[in-house]
Each structure stands twice: as C-alpha cells, then as structure tokens.
Protein backbone atom coordinates (compact mmCIF):
# COMPACT_ATOMS: atom_id res chain seq x y z
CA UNK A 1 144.22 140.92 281.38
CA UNK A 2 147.61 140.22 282.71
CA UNK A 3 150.38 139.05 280.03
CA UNK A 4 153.84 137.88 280.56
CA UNK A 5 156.40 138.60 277.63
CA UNK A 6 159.30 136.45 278.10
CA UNK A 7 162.07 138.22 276.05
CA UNK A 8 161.77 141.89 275.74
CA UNK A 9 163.77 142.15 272.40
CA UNK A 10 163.70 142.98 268.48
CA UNK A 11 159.40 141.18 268.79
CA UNK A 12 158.74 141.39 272.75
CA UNK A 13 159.71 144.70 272.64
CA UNK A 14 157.57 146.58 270.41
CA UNK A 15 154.46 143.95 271.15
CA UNK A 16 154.89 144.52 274.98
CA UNK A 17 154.80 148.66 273.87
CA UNK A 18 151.93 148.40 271.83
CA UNK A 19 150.06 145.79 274.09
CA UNK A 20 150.62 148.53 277.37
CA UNK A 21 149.25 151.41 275.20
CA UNK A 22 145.96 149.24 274.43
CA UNK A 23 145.44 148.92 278.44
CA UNK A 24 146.96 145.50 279.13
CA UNK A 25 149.12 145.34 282.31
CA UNK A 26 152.51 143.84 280.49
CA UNK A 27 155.13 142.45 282.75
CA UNK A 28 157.97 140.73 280.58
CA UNK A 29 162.06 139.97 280.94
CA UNK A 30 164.84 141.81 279.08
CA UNK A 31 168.73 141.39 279.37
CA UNK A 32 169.33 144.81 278.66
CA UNK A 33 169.58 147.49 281.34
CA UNK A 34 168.80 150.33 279.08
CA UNK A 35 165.95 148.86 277.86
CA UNK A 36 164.52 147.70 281.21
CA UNK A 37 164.50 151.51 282.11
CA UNK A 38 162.58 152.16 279.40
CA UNK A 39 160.27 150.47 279.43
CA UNK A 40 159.99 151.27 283.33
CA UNK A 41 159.23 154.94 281.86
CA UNK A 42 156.03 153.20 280.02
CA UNK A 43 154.82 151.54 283.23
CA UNK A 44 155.84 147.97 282.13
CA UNK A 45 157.11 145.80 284.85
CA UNK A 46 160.29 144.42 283.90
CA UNK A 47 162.65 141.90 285.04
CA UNK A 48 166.59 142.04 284.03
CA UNK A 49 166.60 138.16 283.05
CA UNK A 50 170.06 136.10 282.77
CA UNK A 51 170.34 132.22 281.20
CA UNK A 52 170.47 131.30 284.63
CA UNK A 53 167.04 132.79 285.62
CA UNK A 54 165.40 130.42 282.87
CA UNK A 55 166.00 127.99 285.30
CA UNK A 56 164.89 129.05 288.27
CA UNK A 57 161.47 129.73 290.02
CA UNK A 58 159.35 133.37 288.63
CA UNK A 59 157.23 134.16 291.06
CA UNK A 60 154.78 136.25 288.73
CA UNK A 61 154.46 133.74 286.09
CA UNK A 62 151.32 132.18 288.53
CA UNK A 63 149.40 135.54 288.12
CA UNK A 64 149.36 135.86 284.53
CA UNK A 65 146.82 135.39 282.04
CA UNK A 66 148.92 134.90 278.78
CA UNK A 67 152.25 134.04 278.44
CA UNK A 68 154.42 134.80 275.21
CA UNK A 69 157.64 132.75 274.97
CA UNK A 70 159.57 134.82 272.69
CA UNK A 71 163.08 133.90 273.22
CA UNK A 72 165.20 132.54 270.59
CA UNK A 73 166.91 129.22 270.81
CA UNK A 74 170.57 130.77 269.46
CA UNK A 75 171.93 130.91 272.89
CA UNK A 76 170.46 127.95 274.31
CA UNK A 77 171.02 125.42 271.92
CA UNK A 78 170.17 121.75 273.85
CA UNK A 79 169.02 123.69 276.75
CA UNK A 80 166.24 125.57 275.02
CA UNK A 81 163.47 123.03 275.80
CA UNK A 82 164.40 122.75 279.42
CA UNK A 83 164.24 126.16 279.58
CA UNK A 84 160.87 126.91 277.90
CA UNK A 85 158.61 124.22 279.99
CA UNK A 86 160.20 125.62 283.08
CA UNK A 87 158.59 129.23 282.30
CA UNK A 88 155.19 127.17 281.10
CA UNK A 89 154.92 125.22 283.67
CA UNK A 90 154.93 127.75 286.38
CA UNK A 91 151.70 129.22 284.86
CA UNK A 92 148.35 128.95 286.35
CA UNK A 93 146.25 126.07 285.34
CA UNK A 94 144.03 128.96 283.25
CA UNK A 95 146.81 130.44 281.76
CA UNK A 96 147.77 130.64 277.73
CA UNK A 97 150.87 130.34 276.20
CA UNK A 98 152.16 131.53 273.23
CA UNK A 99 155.06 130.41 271.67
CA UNK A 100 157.09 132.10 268.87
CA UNK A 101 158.57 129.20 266.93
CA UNK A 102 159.90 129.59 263.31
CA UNK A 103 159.78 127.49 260.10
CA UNK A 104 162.43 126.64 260.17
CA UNK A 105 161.31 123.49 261.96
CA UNK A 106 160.65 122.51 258.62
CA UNK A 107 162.97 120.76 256.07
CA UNK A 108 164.26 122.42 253.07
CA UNK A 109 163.40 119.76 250.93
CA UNK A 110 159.63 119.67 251.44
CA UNK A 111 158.75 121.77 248.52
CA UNK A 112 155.83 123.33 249.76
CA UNK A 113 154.58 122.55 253.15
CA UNK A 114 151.72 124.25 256.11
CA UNK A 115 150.56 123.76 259.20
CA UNK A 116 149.83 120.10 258.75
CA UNK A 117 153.22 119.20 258.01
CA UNK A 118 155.54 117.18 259.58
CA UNK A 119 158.35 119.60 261.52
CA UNK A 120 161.54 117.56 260.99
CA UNK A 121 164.28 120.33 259.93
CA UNK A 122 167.58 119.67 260.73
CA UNK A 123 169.50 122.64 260.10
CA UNK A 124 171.36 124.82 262.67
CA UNK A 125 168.63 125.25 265.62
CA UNK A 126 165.51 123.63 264.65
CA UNK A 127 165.98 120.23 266.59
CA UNK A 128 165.83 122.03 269.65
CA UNK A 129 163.12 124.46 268.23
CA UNK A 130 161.13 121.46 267.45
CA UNK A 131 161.67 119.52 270.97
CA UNK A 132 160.70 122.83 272.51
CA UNK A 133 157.41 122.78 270.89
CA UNK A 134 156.69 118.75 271.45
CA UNK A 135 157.65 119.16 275.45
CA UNK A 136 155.25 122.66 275.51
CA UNK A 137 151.98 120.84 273.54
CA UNK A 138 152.17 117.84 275.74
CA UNK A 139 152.46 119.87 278.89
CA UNK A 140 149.41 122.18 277.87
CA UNK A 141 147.70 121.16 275.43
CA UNK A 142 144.90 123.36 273.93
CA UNK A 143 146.39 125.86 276.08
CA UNK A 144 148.97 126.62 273.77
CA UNK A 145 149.24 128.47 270.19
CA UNK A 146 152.62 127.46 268.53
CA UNK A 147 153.45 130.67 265.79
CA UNK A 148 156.66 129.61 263.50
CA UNK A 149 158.01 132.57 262.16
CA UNK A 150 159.44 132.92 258.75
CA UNK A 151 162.50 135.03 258.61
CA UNK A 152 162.33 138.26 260.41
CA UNK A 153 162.30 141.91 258.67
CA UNK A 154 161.31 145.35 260.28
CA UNK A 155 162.64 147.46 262.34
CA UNK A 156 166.47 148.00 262.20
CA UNK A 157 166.28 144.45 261.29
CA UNK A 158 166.73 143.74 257.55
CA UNK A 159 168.78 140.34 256.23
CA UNK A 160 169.95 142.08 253.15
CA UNK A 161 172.27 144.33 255.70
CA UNK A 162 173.79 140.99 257.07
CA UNK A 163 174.36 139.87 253.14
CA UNK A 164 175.73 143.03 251.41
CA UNK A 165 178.68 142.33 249.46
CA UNK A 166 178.88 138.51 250.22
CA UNK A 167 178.75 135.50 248.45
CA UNK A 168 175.26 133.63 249.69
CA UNK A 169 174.30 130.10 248.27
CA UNK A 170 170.91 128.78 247.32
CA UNK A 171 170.12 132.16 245.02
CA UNK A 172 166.98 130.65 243.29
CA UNK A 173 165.45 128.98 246.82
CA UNK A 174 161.85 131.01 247.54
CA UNK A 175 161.80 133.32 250.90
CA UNK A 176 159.55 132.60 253.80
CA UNK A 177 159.75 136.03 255.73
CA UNK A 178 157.02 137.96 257.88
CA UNK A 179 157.14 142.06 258.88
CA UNK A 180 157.48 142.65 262.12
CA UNK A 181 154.27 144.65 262.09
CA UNK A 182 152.54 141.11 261.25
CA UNK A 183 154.44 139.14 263.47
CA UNK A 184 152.95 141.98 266.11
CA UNK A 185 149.73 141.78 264.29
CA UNK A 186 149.36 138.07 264.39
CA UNK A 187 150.25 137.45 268.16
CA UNK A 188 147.70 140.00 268.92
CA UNK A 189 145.19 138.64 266.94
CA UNK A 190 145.65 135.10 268.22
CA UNK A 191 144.81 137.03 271.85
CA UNK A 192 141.62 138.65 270.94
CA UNK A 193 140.25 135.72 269.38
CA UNK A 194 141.49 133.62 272.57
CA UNK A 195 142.87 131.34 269.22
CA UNK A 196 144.32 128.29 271.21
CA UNK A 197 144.96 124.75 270.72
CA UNK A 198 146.70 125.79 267.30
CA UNK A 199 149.90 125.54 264.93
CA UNK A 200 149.62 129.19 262.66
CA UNK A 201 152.58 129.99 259.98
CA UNK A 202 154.09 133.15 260.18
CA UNK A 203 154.50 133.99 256.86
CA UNK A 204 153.78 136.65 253.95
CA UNK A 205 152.16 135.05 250.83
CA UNK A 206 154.45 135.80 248.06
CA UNK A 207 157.63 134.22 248.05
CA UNK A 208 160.33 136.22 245.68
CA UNK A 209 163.84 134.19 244.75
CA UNK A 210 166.23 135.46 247.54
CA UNK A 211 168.49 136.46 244.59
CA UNK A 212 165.88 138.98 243.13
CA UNK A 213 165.23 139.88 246.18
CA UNK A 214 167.96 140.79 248.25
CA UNK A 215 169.55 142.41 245.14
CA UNK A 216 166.72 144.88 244.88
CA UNK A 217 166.80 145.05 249.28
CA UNK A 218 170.26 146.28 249.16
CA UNK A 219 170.02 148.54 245.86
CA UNK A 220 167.15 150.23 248.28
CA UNK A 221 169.49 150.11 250.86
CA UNK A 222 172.22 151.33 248.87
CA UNK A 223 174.93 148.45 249.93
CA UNK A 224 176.94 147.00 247.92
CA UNK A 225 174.91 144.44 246.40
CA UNK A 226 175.68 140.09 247.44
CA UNK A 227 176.57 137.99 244.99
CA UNK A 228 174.45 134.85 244.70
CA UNK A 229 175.00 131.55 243.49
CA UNK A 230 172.61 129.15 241.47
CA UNK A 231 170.58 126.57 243.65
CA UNK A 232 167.77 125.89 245.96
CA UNK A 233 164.75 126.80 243.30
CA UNK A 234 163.36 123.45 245.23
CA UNK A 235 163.69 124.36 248.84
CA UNK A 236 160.77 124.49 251.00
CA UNK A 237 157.65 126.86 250.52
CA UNK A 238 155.74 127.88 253.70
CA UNK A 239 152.08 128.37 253.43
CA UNK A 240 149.27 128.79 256.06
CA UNK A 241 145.92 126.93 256.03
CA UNK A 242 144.33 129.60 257.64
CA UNK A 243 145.13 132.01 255.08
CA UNK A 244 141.88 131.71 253.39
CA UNK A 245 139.41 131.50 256.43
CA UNK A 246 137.62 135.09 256.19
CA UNK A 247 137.75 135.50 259.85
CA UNK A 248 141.42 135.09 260.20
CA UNK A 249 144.47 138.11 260.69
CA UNK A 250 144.50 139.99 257.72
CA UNK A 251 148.31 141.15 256.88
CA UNK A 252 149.32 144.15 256.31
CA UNK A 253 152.25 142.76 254.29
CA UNK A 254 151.76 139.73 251.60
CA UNK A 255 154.39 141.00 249.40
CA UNK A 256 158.02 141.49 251.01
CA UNK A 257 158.33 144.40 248.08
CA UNK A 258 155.91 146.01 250.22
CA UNK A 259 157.85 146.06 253.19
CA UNK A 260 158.96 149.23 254.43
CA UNK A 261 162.66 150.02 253.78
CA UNK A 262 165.65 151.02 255.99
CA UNK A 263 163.04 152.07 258.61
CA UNK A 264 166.00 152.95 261.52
C-alpha cells in the first residue's frame, strides 16, 4: 500500500513515522529542510513543498493508494480549495483521500451538533475549510473520508502555552479538542477499515469549560495562569455519531484531563 501525506508537520509527521514503521511505503511533502532529512534517514520519500508547488503538477500523486490532505488552511486562506482539488485530482481513479478538516466548520451557536450537521461556521478560516471540503466530495465522492478535527493537543503542542498569562474571552464555552495520538489513531483506523464515503468528528467525549481547564493545563505546566472572562457556556458542542457503533476507533483519550502533560 502506497500513501501520500501531503504536509509532513505537527499530524503528517508523526502519522507518516508510525505508518513507515508498520510497512507502508510513505511518500509525503514537508517545507522544512531539516525535517525532510529526517525523515530521508527513515526511508520516507519526501518532497521539500512550497505554496507554489500546490499548484502545479506531482507526478507521484498517480501511483498512490491513499492520499492524506493534511495541510492547514492558515496560509492559504481563499486559495485553500484551489489548492486541495489540485492534489485530489491528480490521484488515480482507485485512489482514497483523506482529508483533515476541523470543527470548526461548525458555528458556535449550534449548541450541540455531529456529523449530520450543517457546516456553516464563519469564524477566521472555516469558509474556506468548508469550500475545501464541498469542491473535494463532489470531485470524489465515496472516495473520500472528511475528519474535522477539534482543537489540537500533543506533542510540543499544548493551547494553554499560547494562553498563559492572557486575558481569553468565552471562559464558560465547552472544549472540542482531540490528542494527537487519536488524531493518529483515527486516520489509521479509517485506513484499515478502508472507512470511505464518510464525515467522522475528531473529538474526545468530555468537554471541560476552557476556564477550568486551561487553569489546571497551565498550573501543570507551571505558567502563569490566563485570566478568563465570563461567556460562551452556549457555544457549540461537537459530538460523533459513530461514537457508539462497537466496531468503531476506540480512543485512547475521552477525557482531555487524561492527556499527557508537557510531553516535549
């Protein structure tokens, strides 16, 4: 099996790793030199990949099996769907894609929504995170597996860092987040169980106030701990359908207390 990971970076990077180890031959893209060479060293072909080369014709795409879009939209912005279909579309008519989306696509003011929502978010990227996915289901169908992603923790990669001793809004609003083990976990899953033709949330199934939270994250953390404000106890809560179907990914995380702390 032959899989393309499109964005070598805080997910592609560890997946692609763990995804080589396990015997499949993992060719993917990275901006960084540093880490191209590394992961050279593991016997992963790699590609140094620019904004420009979205654009362009990849020769290898046509030989893969699976393809995992996992590029974020931050640097993109009104381009990101353009750039997206033209890595899908390259593909061979066989191929699966994978695309790491986040729920953010959903609006804050849903309350509680799933899979079966309607994605109409409007804040900050999720327009073009949301066009992405429309252009990529109509090009391929059941051929593709949309994950959205709740907010991102593992690795060196904890939000309470980005929040320690600022003032953040929204205190009382529930957290959607997912371990990067899961997020891992999940894609991998999705590929076993050749589990196409679907929409899957990303998420862990508690959902803590950010202000409890993120106070106890950076007392663990030992930062100086955020000061929140009151609001957002009715923003969104993200829950999965599939969460109760026996044969579905088990997490390793449903609480984020259970998260490993200040891992790097």
């Amino acid at each position: 099996m032959r899989i393309g990971i499109i964005g070598l970076g805080w997910l592609g990077a560890p997946l692609g790793e763990i995804l080589n180890s396990k015997g499949f031959a993992i060719v993917g893209t990275t901006r960084n030199q540093e880490n191209a060479k590394r992961f050279r060293e593991l016997g992963i072909q790699v590609q140094h990949f620019e904004q420009n080369d979205f654009f362009r014709q990849i020769d290898w795409i046509s030989e893969l099996d699976y393809l995992i879009l996992a590029v974020p939209p931050s640097t993109f912005k009104e381009d990101y769907p353009s750039a997206m279909i033209n890595c899908a579309k390259q593909i061979d008519g066989k191929a699966k894609v994978v695309f790491i989306s986040s729920t953010s696509v959903y609006s804050n003011q849903l309350t509680f929504c799933n899979e079966e929502t309607i994605a109409n978010g409007e804040e900050r990227s999720a327009p073009f995170i949301i066009n992405a996915e429309m252009q990529l289901k109509t090009l391929l169908g059941k051929r593709l597996t949309i994950i959205r992603m709740g907010g991102l923790i593992g690795g060196n990669r904890h939000p309470a860092k980005f929040m320690q001793g600022r003032e953040i809004q929204n205190g009382d609003s529930p957290i959607n987040v997912i371990h990067l083990d899961d997020c891992i976990g999940l894609i991998e899953w999705v590929l076993q169980n050749d589990f196409f033709g679907e929409i899957i949330n990303g998420v862990s199934a508690e959902h803590p106030k950010k202000s409890e939270f993120y106070t106890w994250a950076t007392d663990k953390l030992e930062l100086k701990r955020p000061v929140f404000q009151s609001g957002g106890a009715e923003f969104k809560t993200v829950q999965s359908k599939w969460r109760n179907t026996n044969s579905f990914y088990q997490y390793k995380f449903d609480d984020p207390y259970e998260y490993p702390i200040n891992e790097n």
